[in-house]
Each structure stands twice: as C-alpha cells, then as structure tokens.
PDB file of N, CA and C in Angstrom:
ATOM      1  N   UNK A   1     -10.400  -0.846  15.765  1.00  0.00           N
ATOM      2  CA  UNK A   1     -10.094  -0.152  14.524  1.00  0.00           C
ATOM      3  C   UNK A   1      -9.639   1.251  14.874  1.00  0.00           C
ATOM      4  N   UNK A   2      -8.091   1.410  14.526  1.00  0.00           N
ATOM      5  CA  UNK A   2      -7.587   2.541  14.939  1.00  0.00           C
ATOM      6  C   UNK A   2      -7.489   3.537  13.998  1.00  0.00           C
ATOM      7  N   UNK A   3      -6.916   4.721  13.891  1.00  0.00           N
ATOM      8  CA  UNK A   3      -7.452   5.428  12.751  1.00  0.00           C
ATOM      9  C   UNK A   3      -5.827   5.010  11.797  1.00  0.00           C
ATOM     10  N   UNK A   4      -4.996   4.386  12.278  1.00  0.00           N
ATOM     11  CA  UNK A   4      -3.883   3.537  10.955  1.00  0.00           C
ATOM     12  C   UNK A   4      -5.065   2.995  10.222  1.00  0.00           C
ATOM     13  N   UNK A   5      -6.143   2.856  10.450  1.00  0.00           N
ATOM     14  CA  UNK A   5      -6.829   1.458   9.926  1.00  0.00           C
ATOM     15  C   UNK A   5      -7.661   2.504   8.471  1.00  0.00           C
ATOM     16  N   UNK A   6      -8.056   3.499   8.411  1.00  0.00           N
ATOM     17  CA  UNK A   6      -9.015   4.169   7.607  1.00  0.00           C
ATOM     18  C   UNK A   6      -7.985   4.170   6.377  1.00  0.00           C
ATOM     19  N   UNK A   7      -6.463   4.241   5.970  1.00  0.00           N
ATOM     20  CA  UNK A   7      -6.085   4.709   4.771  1.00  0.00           C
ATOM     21  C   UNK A   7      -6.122   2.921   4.166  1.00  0.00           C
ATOM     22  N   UNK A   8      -6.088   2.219   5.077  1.00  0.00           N
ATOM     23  CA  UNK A   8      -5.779   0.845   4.663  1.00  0.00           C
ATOM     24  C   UNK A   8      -7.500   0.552   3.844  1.00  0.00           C
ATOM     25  N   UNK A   9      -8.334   0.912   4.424  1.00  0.00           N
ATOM     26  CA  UNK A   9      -9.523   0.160   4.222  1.00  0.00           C
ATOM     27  C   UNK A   9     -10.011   1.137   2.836  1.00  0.00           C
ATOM     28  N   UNK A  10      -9.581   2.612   2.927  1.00  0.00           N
ATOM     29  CA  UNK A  10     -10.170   3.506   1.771  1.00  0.00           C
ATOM     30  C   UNK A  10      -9.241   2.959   0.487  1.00  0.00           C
ATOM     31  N   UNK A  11      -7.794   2.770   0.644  1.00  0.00           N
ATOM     32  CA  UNK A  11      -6.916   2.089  -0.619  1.00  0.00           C
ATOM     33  C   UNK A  11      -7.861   0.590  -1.355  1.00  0.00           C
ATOM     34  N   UNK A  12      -8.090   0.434  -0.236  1.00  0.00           N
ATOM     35  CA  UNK A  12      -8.474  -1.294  -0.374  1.00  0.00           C
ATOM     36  C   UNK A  12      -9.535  -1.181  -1.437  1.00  0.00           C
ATOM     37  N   UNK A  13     -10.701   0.007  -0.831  1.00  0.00           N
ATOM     38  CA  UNK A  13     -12.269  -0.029  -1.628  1.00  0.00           C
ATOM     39  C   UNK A  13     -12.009   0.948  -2.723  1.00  0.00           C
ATOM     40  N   UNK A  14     -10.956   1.213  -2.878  1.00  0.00           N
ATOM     41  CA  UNK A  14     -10.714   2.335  -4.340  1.00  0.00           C
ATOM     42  C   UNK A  14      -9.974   1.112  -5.494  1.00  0.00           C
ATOM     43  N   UNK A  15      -9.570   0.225  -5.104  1.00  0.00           N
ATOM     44  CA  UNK A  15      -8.877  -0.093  -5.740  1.00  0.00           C
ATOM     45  C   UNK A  15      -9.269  -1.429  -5.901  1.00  0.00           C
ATOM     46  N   UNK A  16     -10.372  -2.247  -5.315  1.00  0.00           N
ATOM     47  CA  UNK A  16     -11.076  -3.460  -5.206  1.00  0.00           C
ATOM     48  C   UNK A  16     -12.313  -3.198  -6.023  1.00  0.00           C
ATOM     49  N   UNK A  17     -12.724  -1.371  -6.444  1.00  0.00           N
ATOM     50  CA  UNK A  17     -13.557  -0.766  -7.084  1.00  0.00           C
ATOM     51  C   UNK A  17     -12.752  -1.178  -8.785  1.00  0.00           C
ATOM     52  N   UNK A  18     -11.561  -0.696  -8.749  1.00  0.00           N
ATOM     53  CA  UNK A  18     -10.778  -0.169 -10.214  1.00  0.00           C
ATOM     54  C   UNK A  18     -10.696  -1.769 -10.448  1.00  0.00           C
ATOM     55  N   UNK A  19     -10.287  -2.604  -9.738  1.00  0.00           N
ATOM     56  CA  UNK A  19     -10.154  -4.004 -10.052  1.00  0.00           C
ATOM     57  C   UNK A  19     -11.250  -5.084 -10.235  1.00  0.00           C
ATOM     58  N   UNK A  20     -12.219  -5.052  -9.321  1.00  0.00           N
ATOM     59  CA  UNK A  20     -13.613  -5.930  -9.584  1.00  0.00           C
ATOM     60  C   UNK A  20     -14.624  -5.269  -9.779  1.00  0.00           C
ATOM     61  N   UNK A  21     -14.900  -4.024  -9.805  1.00  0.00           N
ATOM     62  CA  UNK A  21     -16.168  -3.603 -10.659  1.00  0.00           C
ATOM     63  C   UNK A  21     -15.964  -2.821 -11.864  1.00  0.00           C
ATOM     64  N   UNK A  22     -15.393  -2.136 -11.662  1.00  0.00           N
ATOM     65  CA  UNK A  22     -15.158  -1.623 -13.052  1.00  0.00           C
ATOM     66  C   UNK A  22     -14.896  -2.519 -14.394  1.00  0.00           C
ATOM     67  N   UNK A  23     -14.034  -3.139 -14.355  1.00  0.00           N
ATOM     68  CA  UNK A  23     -13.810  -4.327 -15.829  1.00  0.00           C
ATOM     69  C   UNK A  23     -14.936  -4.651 -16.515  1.00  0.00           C
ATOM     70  N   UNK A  24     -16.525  -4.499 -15.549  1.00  0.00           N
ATOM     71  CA  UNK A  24     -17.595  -5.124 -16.174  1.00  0.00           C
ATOM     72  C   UNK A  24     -18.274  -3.814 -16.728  1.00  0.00           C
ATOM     73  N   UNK A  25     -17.589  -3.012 -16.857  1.00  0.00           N
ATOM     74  CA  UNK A  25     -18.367  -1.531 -17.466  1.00  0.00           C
ATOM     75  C   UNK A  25     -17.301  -1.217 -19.007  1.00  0.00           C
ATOM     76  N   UNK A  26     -16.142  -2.449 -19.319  1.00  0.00           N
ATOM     77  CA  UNK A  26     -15.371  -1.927 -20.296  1.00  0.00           C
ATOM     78  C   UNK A  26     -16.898  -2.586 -21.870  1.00  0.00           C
ATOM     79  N   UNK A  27     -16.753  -1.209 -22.438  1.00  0.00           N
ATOM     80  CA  UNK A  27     -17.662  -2.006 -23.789  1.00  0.00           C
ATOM     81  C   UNK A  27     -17.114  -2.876 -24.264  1.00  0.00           C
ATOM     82  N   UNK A  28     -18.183  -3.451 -25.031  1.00  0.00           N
ATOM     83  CA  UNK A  28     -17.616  -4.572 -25.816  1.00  0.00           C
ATOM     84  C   UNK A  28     -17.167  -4.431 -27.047  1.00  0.00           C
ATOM     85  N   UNK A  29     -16.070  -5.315 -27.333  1.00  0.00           N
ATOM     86  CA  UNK A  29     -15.285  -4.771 -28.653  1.00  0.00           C
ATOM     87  C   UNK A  29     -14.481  -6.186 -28.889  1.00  0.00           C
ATOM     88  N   UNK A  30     -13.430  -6.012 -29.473  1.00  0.00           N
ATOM     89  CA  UNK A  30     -12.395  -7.161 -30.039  1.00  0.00           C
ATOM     90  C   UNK A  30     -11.540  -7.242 -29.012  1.00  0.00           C
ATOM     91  N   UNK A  31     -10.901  -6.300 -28.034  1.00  0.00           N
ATOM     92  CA  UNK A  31     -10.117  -5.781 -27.087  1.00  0.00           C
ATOM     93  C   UNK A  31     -10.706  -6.003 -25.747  1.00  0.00           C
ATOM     94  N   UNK A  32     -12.157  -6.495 -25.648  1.00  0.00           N
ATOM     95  CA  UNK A  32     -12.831  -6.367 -24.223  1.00  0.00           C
ATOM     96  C   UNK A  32     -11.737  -7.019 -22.885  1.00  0.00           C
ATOM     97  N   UNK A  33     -11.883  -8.391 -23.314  1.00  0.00           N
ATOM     98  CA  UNK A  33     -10.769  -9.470 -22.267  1.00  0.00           C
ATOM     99  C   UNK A  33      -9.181  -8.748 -22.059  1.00  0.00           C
ATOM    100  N   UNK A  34      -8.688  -8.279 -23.176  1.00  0.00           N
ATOM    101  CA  UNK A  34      -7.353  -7.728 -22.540  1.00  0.00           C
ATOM    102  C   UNK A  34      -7.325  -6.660 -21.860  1.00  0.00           C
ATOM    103  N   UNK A  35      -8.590  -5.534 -22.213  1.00  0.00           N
ATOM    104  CA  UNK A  35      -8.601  -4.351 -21.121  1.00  0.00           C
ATOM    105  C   UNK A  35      -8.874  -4.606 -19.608  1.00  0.00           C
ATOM    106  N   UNK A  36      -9.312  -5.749 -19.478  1.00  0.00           N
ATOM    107  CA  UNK A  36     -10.719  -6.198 -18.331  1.00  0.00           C
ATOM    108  C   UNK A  36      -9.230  -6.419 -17.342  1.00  0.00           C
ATOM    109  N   UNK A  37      -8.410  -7.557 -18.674  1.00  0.00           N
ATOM    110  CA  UNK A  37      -7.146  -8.501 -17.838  1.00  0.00           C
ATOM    111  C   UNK A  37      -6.350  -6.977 -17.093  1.00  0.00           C
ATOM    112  N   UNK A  38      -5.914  -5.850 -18.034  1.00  0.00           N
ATOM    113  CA  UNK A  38      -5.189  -4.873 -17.765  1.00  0.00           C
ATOM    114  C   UNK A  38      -5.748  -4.290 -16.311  1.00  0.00           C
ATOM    115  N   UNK A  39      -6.768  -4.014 -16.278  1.00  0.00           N
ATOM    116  CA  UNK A  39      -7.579  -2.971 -15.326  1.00  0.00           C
ATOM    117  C   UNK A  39      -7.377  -3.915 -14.423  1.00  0.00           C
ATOM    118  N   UNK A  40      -7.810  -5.648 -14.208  1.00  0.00           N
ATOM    119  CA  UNK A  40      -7.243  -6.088 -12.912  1.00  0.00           C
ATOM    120  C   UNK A  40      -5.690  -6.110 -12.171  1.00  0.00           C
ATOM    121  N   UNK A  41      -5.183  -6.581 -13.420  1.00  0.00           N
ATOM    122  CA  UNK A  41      -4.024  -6.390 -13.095  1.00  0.00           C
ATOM    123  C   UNK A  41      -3.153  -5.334 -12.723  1.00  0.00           C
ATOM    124  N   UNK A  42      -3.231  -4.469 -13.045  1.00  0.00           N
ATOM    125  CA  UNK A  42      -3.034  -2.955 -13.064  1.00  0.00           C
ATOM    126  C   UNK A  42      -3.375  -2.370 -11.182  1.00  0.00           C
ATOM    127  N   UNK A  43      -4.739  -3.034 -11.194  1.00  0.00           N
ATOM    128  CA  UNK A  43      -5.016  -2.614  -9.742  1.00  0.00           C
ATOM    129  C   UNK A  43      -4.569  -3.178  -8.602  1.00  0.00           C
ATOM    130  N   UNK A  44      -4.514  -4.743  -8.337  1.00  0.00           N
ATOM    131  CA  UNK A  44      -3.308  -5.540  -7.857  1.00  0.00           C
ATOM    132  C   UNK A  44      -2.051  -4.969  -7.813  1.00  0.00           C
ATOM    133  N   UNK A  45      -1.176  -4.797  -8.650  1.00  0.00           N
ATOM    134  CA  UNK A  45      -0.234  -4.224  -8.865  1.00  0.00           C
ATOM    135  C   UNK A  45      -0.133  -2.825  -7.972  1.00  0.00           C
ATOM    136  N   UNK A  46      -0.910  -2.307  -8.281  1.00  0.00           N
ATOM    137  CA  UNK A  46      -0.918  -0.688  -7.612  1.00  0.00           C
ATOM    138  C   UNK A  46      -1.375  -0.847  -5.918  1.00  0.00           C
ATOM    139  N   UNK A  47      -2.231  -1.938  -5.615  1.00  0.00           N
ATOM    140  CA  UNK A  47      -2.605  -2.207  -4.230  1.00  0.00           C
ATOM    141  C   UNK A  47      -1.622  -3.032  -3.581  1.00  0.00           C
ATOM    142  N   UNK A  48      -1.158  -3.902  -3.992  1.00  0.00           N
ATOM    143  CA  UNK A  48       0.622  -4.098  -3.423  1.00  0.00           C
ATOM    144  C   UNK A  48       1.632  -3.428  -3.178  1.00  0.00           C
ATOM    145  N   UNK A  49       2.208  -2.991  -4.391  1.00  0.00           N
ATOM    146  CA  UNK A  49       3.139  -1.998  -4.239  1.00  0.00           C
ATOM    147  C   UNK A  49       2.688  -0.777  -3.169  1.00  0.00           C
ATOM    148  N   UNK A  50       1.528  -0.567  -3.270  1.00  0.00           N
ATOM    149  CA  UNK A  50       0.987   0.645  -2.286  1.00  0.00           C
ATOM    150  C   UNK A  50       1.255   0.320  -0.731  1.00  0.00           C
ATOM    151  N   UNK A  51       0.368  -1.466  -0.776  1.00  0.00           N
ATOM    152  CA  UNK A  51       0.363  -1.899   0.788  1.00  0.00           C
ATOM    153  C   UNK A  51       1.685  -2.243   1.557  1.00  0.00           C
ATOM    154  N   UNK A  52       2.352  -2.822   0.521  1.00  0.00           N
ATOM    155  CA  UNK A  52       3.953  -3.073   1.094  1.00  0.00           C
ATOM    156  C   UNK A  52       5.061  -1.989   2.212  1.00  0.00           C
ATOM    157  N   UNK A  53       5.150  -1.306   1.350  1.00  0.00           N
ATOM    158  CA  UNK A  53       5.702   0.007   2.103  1.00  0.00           C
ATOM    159  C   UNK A  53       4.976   0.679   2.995  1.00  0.00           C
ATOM    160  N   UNK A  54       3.806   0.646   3.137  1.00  0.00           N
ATOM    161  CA  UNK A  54       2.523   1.316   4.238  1.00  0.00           C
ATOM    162  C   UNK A  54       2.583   0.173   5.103  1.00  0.00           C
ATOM    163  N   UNK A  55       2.649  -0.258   5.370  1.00  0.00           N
ATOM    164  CA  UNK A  55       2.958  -1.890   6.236  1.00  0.00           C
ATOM    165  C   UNK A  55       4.512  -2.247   6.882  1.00  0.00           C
ATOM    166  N   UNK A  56       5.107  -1.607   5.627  1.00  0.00           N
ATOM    167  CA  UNK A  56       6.946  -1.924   6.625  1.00  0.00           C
ATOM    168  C   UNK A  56       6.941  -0.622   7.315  1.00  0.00           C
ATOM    169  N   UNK A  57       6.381   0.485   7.034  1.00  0.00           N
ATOM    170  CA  UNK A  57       6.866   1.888   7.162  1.00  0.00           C
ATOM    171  C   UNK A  57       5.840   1.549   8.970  1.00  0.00           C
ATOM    172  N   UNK A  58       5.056   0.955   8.881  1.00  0.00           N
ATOM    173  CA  UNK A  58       3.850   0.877  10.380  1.00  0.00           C
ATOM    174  C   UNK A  58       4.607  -0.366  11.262  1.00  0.00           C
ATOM    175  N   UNK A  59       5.173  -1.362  10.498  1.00  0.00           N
ATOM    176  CA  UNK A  59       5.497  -2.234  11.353  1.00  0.00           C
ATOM    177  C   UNK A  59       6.632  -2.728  10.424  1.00  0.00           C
ATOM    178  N   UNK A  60       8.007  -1.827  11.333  1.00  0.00           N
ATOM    179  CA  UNK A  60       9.299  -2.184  10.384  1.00  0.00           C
ATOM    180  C   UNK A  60       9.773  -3.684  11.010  1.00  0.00           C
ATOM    181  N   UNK A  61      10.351  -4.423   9.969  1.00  0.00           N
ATOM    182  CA  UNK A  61      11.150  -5.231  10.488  1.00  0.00           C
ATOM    183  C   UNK A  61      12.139  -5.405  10.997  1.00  0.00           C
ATOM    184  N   UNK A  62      13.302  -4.035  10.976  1.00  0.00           N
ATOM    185  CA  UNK A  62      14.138  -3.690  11.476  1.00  0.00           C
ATOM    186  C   UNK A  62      14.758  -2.205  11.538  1.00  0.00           C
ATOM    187  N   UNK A  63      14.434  -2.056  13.056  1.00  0.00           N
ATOM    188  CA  UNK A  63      14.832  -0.867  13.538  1.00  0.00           C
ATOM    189  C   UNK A  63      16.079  -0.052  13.151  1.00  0.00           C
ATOM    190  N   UNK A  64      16.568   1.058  13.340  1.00  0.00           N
ATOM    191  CA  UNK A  64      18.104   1.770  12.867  1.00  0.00           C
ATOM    192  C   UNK A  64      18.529   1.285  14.402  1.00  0.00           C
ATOM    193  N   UNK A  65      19.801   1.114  13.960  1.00  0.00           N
ATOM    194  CA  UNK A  65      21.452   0.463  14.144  1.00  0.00           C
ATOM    195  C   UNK A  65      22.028   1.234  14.625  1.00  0.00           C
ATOM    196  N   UNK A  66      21.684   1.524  16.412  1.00  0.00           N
ATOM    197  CA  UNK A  66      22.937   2.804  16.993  1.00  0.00           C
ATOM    198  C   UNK A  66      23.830   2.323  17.653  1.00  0.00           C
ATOM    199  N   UNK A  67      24.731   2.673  17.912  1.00  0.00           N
ATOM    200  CA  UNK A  67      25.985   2.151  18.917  1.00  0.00           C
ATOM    201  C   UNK A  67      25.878   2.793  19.896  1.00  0.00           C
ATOM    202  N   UNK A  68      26.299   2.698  20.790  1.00  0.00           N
ATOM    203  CA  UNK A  68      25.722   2.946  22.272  1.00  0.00           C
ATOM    204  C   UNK A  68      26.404   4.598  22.414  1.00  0.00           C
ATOM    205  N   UNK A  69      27.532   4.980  21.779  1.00  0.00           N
ATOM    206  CA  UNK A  69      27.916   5.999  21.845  1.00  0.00           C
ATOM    207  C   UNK A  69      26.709   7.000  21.301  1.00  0.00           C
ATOM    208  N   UNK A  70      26.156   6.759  20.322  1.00  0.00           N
ATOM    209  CA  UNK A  70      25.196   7.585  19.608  1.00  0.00           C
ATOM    210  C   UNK A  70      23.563   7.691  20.512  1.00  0.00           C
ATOM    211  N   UNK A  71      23.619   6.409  21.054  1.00  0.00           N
ATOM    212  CA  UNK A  71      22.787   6.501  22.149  1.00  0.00           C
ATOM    213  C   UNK A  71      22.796   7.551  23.674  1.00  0.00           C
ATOM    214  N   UNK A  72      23.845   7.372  24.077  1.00  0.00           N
ATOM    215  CA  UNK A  72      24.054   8.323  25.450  1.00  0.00           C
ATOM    216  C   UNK A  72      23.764   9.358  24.550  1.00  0.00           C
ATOM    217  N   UNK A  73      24.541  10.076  23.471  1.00  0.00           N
ATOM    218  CA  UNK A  73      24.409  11.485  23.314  1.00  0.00           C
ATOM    219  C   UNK A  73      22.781  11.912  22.686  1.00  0.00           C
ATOM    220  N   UNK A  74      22.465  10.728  22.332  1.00  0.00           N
ATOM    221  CA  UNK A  74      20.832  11.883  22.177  1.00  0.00           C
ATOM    222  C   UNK A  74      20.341  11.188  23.564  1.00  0.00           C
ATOM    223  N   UNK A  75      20.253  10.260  24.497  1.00  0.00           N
ATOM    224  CA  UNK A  75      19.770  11.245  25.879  1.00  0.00           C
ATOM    225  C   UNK A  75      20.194  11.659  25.990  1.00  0.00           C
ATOM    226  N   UNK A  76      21.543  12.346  26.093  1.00  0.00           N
ATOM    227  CA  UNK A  76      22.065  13.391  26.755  1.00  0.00           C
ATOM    228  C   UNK A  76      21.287  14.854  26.225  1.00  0.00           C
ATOM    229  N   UNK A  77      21.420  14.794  25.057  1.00  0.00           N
ATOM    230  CA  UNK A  77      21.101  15.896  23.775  1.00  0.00           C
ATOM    231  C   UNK A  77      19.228  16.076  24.181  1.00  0.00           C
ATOM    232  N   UNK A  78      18.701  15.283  24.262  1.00  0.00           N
ATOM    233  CA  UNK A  78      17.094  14.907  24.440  1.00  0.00           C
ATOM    234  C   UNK A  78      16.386  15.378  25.917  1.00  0.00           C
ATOM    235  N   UNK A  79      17.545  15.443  26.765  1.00  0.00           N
ATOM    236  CA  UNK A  79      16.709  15.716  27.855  1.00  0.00           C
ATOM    237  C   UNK A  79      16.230  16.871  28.313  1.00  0.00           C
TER     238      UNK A  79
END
C-alpha cells in the first residue's frame, strides 16, 4: 500500500459513508424511499466519475504521440 493508495481508500470511505450509512438517518416521511434512492445514487455517481479519471490519470491507457523529431530535441534540450 503505496501512498497513491490513501486518496483512493479516503474517497471510497467518504462516499460508501454518504451512500450506505447515511440513507438510514433520512426521517421518515412520504419522501423517505426517494431521498434514500437519491443519496445512493448520487454517491455512486460521484465515486465513479471521481474514480475514473484518478485511475486513467495513474494508469493511462495511452501515452502522448511524439515523432522522433520531437524526441531527439527534448534529449537534446533535457540534457
């Protein structure tokens, strides 16, 4: 467990919080089931979209596209 690993695991328990425990603290009313549905859904939503891009951005699927000309000149430029 490297320290990439701490924003993954703190998103996870903030938002596994907003999604499975919390819903059981909405009062009860006429509205209970659709807030409960919202607040899960809502948090899913926000823990995907979050993990997706934190995940391509750590392990892209595809690297930038240099041509070899652009290559020599930043070693050249780099050394």
């Amino acid at each position: 467990m490297g320290p990439t690993a701490v924003p993954v695991i703190v998103n996870t328990l903030v938002w596994f919080v907003a999604g499975a425990i919390l819903p059981w603290f909405v009062p009860k009313g006429e509205n209970r089931g659709i807030v409960q549905t919202m607040m899960v859904l809502t948090s899913v939503c926000c823990y995907v979209f979050w993990l997706g891009p934190y995940m391509m951005q750590y392990h892209p699927i595809i690297g930038p596209q240099l041509d070899p000309t652009a290559v020599h000149v930043m070693n050249e430029e780099w050394k």
